[in-house]
PDB file of N, CA and C in Angstrom:
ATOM      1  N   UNK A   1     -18.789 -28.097  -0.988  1.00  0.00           N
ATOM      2  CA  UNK A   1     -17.614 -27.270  -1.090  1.00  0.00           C
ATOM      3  C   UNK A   1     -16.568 -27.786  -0.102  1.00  0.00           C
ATOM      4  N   UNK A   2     -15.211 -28.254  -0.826  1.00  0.00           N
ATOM      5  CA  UNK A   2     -14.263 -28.071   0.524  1.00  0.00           C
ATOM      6  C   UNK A   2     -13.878 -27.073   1.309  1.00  0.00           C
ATOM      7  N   UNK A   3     -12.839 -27.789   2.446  1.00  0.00           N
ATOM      8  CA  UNK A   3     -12.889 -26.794   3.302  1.00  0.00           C
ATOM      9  C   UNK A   3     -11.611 -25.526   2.878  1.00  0.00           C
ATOM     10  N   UNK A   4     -11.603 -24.543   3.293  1.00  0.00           N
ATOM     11  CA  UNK A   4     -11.238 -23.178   2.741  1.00  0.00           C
ATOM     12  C   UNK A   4      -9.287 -23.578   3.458  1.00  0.00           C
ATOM     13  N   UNK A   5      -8.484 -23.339   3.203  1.00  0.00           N
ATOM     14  CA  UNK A   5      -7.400 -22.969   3.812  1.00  0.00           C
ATOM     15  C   UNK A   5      -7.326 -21.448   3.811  1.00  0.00           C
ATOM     16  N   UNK A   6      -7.459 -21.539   5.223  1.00  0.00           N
ATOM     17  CA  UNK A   6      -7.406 -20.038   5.643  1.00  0.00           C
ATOM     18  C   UNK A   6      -5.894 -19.442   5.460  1.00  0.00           C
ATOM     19  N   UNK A   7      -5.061 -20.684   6.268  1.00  0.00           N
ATOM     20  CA  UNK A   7      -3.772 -20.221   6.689  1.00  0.00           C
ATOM     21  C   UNK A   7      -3.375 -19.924   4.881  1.00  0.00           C
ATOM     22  N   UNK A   8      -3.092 -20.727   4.229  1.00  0.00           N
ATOM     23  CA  UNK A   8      -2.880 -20.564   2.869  1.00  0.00           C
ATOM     24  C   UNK A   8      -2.632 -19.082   2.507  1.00  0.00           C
ATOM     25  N   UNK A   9      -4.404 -18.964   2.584  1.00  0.00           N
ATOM     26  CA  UNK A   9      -5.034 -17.490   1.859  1.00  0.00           C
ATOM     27  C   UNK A   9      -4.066 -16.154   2.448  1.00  0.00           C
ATOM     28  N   UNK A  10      -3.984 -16.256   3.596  1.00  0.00           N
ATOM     29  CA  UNK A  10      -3.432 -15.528   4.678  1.00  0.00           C
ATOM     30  C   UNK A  10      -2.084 -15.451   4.365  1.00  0.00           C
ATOM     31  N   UNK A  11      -1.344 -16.644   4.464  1.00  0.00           N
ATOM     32  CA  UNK A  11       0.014 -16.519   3.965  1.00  0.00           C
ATOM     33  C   UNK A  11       0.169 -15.441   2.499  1.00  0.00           C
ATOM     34  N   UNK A  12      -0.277 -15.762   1.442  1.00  0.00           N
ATOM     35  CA  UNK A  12      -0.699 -15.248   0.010  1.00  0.00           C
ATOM     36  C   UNK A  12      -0.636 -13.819   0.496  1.00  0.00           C
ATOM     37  N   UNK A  13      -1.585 -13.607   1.121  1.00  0.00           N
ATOM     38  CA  UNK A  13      -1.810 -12.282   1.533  1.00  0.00           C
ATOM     39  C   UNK A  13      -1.274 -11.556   2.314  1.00  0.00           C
ATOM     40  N   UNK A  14       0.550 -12.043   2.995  1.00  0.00           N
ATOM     41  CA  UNK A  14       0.700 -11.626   3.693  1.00  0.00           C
ATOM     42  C   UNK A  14      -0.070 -10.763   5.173  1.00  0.00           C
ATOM     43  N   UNK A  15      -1.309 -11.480   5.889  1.00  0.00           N
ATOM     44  CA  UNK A  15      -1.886 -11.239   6.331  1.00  0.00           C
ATOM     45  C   UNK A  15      -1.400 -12.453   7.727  1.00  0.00           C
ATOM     46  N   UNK A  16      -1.022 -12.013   8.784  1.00  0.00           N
ATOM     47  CA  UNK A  16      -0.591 -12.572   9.698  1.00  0.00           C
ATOM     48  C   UNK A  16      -1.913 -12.721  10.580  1.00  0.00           C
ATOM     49  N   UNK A  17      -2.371 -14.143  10.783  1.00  0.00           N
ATOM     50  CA  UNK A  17      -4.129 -14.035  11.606  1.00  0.00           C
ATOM     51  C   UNK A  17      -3.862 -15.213  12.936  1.00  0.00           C
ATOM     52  N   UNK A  18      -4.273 -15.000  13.927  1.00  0.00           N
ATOM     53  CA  UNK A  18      -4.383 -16.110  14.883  1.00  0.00           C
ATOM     54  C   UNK A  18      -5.512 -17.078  14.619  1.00  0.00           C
ATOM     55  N   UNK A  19      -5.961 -18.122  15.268  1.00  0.00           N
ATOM     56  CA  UNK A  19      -6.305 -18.681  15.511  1.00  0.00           C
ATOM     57  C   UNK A  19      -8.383 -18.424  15.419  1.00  0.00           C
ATOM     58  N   UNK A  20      -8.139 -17.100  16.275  1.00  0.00           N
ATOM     59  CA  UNK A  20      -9.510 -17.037  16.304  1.00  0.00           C
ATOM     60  C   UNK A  20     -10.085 -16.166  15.072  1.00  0.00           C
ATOM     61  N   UNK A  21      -9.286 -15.306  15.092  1.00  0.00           N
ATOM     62  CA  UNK A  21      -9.489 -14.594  13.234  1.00  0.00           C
ATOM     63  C   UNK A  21      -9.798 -15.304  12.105  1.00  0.00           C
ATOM     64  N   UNK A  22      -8.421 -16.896  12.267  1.00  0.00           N
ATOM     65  CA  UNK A  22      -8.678 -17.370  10.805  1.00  0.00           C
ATOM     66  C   UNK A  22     -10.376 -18.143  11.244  1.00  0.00           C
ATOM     67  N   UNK A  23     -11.084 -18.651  12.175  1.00  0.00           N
ATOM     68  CA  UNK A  23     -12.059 -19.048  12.158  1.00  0.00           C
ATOM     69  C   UNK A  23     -13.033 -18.093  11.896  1.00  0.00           C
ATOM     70  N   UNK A  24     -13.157 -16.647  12.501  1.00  0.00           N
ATOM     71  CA  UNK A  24     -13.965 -15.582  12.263  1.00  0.00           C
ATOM     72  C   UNK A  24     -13.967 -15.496  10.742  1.00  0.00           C
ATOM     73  N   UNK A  25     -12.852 -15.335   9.593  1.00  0.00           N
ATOM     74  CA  UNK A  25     -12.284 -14.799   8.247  1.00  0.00           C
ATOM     75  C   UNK A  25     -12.802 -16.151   7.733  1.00  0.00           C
ATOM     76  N   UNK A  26     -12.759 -17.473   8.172  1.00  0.00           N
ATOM     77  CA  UNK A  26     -13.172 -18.673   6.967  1.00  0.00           C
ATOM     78  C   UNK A  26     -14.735 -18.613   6.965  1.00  0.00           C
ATOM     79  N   UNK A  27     -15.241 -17.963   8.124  1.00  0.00           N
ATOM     80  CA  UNK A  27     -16.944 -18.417   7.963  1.00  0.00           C
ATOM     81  C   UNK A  27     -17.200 -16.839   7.337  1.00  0.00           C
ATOM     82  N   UNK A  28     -16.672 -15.495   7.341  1.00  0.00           N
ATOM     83  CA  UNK A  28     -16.888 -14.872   6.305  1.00  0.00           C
ATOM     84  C   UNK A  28     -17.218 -14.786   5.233  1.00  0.00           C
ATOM     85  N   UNK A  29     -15.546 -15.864   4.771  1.00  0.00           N
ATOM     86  CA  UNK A  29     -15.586 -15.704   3.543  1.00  0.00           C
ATOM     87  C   UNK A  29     -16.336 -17.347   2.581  1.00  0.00           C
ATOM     88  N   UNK A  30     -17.148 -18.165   3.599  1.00  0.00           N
ATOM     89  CA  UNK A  30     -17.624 -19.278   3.266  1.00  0.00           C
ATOM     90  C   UNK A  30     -19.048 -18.360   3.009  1.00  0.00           C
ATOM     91  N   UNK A  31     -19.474 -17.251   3.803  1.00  0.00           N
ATOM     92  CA  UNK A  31     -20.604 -16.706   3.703  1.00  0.00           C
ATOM     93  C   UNK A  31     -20.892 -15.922   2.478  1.00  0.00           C
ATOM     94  N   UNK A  32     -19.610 -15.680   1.868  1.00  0.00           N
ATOM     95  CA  UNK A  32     -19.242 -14.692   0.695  1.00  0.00           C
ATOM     96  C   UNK A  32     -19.873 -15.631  -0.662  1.00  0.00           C
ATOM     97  N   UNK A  33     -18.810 -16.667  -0.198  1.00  0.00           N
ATOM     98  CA  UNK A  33     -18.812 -17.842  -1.390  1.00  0.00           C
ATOM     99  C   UNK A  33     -20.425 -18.417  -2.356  1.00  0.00           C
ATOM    100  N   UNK A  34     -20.594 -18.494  -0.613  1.00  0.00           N
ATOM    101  CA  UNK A  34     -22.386 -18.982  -0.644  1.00  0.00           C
ATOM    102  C   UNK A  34     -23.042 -18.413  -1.282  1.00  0.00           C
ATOM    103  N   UNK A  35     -23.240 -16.595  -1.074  1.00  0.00           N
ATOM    104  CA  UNK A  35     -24.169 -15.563  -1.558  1.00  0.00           C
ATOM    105  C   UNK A  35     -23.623 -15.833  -3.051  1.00  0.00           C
ATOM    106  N   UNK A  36     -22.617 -15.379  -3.572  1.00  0.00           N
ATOM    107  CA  UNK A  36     -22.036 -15.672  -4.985  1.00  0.00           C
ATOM    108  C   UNK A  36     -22.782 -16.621  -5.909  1.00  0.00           C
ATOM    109  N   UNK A  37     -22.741 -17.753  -5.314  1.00  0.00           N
ATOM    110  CA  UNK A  37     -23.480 -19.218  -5.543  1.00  0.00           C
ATOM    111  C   UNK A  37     -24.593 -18.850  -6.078  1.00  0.00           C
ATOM    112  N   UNK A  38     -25.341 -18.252  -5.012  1.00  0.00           N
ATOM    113  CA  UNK A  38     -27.053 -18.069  -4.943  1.00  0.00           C
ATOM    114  C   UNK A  38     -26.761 -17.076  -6.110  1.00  0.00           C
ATOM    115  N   UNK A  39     -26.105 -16.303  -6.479  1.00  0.00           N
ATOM    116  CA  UNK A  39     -26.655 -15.297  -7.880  1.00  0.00           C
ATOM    117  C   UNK A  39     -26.576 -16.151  -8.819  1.00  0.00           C
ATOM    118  N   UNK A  40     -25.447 -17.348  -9.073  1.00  0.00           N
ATOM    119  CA  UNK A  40     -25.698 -18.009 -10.369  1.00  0.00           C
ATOM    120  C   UNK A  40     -27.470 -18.413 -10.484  1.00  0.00           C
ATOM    121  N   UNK A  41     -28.015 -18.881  -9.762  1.00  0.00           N
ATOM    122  CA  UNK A  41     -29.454 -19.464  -9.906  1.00  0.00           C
ATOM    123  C   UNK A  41     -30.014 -18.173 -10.276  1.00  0.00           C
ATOM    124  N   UNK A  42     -29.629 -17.141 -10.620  1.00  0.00           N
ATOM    125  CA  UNK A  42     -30.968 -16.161 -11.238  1.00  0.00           C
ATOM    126  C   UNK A  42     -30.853 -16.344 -12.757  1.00  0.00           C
ATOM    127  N   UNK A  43     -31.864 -16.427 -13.562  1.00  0.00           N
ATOM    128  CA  UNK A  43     -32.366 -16.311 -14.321  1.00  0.00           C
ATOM    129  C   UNK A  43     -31.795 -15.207 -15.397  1.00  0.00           C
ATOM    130  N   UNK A  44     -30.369 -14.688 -15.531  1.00  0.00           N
ATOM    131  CA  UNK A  44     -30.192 -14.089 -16.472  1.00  0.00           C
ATOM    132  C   UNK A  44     -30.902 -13.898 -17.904  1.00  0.00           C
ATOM    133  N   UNK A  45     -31.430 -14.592 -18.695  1.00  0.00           N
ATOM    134  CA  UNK A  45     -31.544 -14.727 -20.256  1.00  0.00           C
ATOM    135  C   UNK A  45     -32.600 -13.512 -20.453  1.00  0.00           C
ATOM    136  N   UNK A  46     -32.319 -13.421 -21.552  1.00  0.00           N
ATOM    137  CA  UNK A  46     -32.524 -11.759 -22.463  1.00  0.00           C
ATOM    138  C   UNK A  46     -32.254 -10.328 -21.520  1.00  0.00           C
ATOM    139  N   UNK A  47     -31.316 -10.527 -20.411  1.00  0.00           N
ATOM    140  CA  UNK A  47     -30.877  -9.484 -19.648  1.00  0.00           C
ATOM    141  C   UNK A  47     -29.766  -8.821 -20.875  1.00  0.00           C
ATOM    142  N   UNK A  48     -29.833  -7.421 -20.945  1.00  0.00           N
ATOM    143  CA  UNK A  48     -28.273  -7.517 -21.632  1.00  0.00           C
ATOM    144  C   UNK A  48     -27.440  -6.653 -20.399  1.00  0.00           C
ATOM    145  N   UNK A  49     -25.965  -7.065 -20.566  1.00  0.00           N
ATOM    146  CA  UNK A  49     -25.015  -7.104 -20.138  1.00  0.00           C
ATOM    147  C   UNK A  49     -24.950  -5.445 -19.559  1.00  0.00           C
ATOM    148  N   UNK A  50     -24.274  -4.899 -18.182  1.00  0.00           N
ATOM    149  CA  UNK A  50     -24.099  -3.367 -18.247  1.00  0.00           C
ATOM    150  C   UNK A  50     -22.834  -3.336 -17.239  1.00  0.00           C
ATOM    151  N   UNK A  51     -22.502  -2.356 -17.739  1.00  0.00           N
ATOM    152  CA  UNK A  51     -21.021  -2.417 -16.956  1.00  0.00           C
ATOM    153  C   UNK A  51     -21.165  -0.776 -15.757  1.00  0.00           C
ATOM    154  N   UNK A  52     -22.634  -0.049 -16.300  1.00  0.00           N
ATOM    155  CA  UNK A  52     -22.756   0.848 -15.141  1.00  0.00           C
ATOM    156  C   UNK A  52     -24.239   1.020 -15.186  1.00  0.00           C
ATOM    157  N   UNK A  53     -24.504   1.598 -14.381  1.00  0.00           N
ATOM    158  CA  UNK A  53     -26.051   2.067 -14.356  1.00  0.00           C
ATOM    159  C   UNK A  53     -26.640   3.688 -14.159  1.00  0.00           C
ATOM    160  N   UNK A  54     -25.966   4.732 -13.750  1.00  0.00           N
ATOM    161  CA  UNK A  54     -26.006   5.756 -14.198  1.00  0.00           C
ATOM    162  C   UNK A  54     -26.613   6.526 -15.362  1.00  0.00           C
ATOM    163  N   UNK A  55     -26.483   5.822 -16.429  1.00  0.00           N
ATOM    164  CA  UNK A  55     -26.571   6.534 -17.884  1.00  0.00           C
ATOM    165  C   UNK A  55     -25.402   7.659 -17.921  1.00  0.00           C
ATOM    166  N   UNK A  56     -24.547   7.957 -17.258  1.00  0.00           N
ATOM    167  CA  UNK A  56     -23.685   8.859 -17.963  1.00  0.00           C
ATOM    168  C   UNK A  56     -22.623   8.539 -18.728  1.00  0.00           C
ATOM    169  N   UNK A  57     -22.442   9.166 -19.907  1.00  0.00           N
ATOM    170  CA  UNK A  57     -21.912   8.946 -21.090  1.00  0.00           C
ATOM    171  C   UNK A  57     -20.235  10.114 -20.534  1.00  0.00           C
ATOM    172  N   UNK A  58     -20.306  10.805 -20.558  1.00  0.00           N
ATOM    173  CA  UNK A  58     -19.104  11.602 -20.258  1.00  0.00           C
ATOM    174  C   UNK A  58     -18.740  12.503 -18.776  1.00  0.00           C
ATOM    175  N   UNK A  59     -18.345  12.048 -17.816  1.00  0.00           N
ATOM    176  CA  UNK A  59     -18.282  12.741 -16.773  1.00  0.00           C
ATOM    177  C   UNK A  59     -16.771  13.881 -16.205  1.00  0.00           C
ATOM    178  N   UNK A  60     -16.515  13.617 -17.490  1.00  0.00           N
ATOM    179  CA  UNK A  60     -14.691  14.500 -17.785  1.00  0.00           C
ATOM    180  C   UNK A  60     -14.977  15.946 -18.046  1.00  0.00           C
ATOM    181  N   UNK A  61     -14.579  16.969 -17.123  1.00  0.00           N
ATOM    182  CA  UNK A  61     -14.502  18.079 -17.726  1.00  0.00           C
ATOM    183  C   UNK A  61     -13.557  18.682 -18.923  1.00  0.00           C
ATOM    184  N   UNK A  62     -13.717  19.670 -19.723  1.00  0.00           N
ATOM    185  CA  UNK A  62     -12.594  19.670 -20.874  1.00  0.00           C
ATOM    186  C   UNK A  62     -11.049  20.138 -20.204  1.00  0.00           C
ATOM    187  N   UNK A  63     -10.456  19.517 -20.588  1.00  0.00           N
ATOM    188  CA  UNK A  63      -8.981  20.244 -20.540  1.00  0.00           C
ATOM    189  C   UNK A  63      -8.206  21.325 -20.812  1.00  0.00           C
ATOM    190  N   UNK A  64      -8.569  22.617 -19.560  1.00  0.00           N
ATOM    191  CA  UNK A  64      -8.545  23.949 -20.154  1.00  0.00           C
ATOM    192  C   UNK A  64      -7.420  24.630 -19.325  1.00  0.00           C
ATOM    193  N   UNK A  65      -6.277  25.181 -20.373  1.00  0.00           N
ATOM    194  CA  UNK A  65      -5.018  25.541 -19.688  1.00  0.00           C
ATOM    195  C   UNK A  65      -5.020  27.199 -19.071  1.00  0.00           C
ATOM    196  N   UNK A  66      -4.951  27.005 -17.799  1.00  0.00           N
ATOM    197  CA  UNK A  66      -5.188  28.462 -17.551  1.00  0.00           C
ATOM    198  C   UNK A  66      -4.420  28.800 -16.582  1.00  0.00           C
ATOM    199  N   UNK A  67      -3.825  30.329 -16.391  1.00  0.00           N
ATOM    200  CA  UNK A  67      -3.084  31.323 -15.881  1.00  0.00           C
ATOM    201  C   UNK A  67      -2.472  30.476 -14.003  1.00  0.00           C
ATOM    202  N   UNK A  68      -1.338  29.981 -13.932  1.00  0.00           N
ATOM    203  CA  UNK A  68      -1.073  29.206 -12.596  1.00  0.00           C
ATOM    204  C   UNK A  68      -0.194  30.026 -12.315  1.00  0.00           C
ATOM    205  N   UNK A  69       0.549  29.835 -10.844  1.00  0.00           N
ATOM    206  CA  UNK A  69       1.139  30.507  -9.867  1.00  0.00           C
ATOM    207  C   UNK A  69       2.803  30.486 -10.493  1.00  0.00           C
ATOM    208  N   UNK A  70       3.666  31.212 -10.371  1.00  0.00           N
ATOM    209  CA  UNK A  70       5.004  30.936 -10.979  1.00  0.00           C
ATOM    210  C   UNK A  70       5.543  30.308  -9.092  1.00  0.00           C
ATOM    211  N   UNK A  71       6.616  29.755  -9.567  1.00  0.00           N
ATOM    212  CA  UNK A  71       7.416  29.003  -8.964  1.00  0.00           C
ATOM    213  C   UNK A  71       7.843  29.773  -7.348  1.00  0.00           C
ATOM    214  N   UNK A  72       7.783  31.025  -7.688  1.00  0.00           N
ATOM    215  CA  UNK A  72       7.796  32.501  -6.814  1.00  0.00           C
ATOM    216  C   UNK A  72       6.897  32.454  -5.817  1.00  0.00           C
ATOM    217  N   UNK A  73       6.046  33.195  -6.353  1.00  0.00           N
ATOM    218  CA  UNK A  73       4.532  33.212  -5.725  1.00  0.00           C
ATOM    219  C   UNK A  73       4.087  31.419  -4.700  1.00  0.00           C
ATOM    220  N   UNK A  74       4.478  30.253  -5.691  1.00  0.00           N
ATOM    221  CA  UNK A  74       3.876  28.948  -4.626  1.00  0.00           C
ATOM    222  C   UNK A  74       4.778  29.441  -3.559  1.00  0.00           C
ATOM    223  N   UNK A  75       6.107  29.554  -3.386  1.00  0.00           N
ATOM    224  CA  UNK A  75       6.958  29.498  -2.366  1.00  0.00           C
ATOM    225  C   UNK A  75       6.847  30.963  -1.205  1.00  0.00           C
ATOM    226  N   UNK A  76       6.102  31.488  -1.747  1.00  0.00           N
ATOM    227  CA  UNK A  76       6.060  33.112  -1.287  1.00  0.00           C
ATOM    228  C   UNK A  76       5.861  32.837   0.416  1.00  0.00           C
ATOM    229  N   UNK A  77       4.901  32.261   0.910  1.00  0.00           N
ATOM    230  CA  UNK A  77       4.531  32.045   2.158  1.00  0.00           C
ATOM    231  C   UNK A  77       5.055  31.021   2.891  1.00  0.00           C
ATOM    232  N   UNK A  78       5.763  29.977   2.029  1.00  0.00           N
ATOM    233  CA  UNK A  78       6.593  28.705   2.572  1.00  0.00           C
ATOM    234  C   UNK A  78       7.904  28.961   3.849  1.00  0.00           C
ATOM    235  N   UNK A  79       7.944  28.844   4.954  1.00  0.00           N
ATOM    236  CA  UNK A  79       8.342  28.596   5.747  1.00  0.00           C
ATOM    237  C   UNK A  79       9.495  27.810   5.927  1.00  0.00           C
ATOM    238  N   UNK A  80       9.757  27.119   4.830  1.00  0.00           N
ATOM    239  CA  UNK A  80      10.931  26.287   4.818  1.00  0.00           C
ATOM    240  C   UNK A  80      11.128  25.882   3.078  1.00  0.00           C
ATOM    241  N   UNK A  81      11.942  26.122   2.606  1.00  0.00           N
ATOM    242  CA  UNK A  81      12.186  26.069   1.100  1.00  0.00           C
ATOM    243  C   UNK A  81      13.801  25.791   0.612  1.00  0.00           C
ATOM    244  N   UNK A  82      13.975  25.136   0.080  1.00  0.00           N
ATOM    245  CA  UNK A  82      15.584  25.084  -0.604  1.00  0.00           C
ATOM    246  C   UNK A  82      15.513  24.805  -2.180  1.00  0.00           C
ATOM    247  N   UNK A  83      16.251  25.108  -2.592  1.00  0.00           N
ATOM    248  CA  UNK A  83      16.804  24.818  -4.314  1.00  0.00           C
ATOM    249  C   UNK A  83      15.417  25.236  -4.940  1.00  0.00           C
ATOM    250  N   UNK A  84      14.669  26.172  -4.884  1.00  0.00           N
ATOM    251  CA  UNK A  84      13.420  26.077  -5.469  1.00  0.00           C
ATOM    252  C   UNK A  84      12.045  25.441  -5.413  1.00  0.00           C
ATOM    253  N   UNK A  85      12.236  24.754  -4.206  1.00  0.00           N
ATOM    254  CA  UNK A  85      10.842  23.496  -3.370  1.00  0.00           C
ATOM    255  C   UNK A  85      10.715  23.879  -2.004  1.00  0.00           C
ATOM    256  N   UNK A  86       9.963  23.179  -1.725  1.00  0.00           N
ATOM    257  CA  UNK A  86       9.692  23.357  -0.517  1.00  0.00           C
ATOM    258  C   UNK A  86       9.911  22.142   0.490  1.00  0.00           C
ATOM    259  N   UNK A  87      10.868  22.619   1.431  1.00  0.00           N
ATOM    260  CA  UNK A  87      11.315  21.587   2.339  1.00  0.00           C
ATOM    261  C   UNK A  87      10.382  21.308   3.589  1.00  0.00           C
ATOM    262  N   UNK A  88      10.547  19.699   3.492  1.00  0.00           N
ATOM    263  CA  UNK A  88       9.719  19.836   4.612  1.00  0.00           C
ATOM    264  C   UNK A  88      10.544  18.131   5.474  1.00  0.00           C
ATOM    265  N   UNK A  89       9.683  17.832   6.875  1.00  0.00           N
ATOM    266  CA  UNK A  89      10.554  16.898   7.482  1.00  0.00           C
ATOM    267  C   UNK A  89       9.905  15.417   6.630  1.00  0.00           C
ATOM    268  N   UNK A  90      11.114  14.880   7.119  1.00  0.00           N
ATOM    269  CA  UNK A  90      10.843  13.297   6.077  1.00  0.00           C
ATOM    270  C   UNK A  90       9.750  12.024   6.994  1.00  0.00           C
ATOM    271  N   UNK A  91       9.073  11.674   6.192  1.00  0.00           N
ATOM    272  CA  UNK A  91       7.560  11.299   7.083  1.00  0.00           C
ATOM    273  C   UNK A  91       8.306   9.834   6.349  1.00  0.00           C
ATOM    274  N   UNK A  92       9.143   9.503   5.767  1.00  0.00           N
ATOM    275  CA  UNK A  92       9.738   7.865   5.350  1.00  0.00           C
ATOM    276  C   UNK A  92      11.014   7.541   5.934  1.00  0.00           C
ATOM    277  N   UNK A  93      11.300   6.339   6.793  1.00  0.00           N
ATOM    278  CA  UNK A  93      12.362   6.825   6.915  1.00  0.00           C
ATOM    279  C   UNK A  93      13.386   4.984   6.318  1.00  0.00           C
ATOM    280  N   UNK A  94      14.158   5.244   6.729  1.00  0.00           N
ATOM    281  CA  UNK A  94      15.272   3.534   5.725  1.00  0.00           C
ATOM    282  C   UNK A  94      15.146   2.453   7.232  1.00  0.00           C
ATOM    283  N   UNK A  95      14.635   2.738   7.878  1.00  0.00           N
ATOM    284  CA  UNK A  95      14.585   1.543   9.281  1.00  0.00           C
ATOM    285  C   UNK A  95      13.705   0.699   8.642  1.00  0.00           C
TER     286      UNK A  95
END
């Protein structure tokens, strides 16, 4: 296998790494590579294919429309509210 460009990967990934990271992150992910490797050598044939192992067939409850709060009542206890919502301080800001 050649050798990995860390800086590359990193760049891609917008992932800013020093020196000792990208050496920690290349033998990671050389360790990753490796294990991967080692599954091709198993013996797949007459396995069939599964995309889960569970056995569950439907885990969705039904879609049942029932009796909710009017617009009133959510705001009833709200502490800070305008135009019909509820105001609150801005956790985003344009900096």
């Amino acid at each position: 296998m050649s050798k990995i460009d860390i800086s590359r990967i990193a760049k891609l990934a917008n992932i800013p790494l020093d020196d000792e990271n990208k050496n920690k992150l290349e033998e990671q992910l050389l360790e990753t590579i490796y294990y991967i490797e080692s599954l091709q050598e198993i013996n797949t044939d007459g396995k069939e294919p599964t995309n889960q192992v569970t056995g569950l067939k439907n885990i969705f409850r039904e879609d049942i429309i029932s009796k909710s709060f009017s617009q009133e009542e959510a705001l009833r206890n709200s502490s800070c509210t305008e135009k019909g919502m509820f105001k609150v301080k801005a956790i985003l800001s344009s900096d």
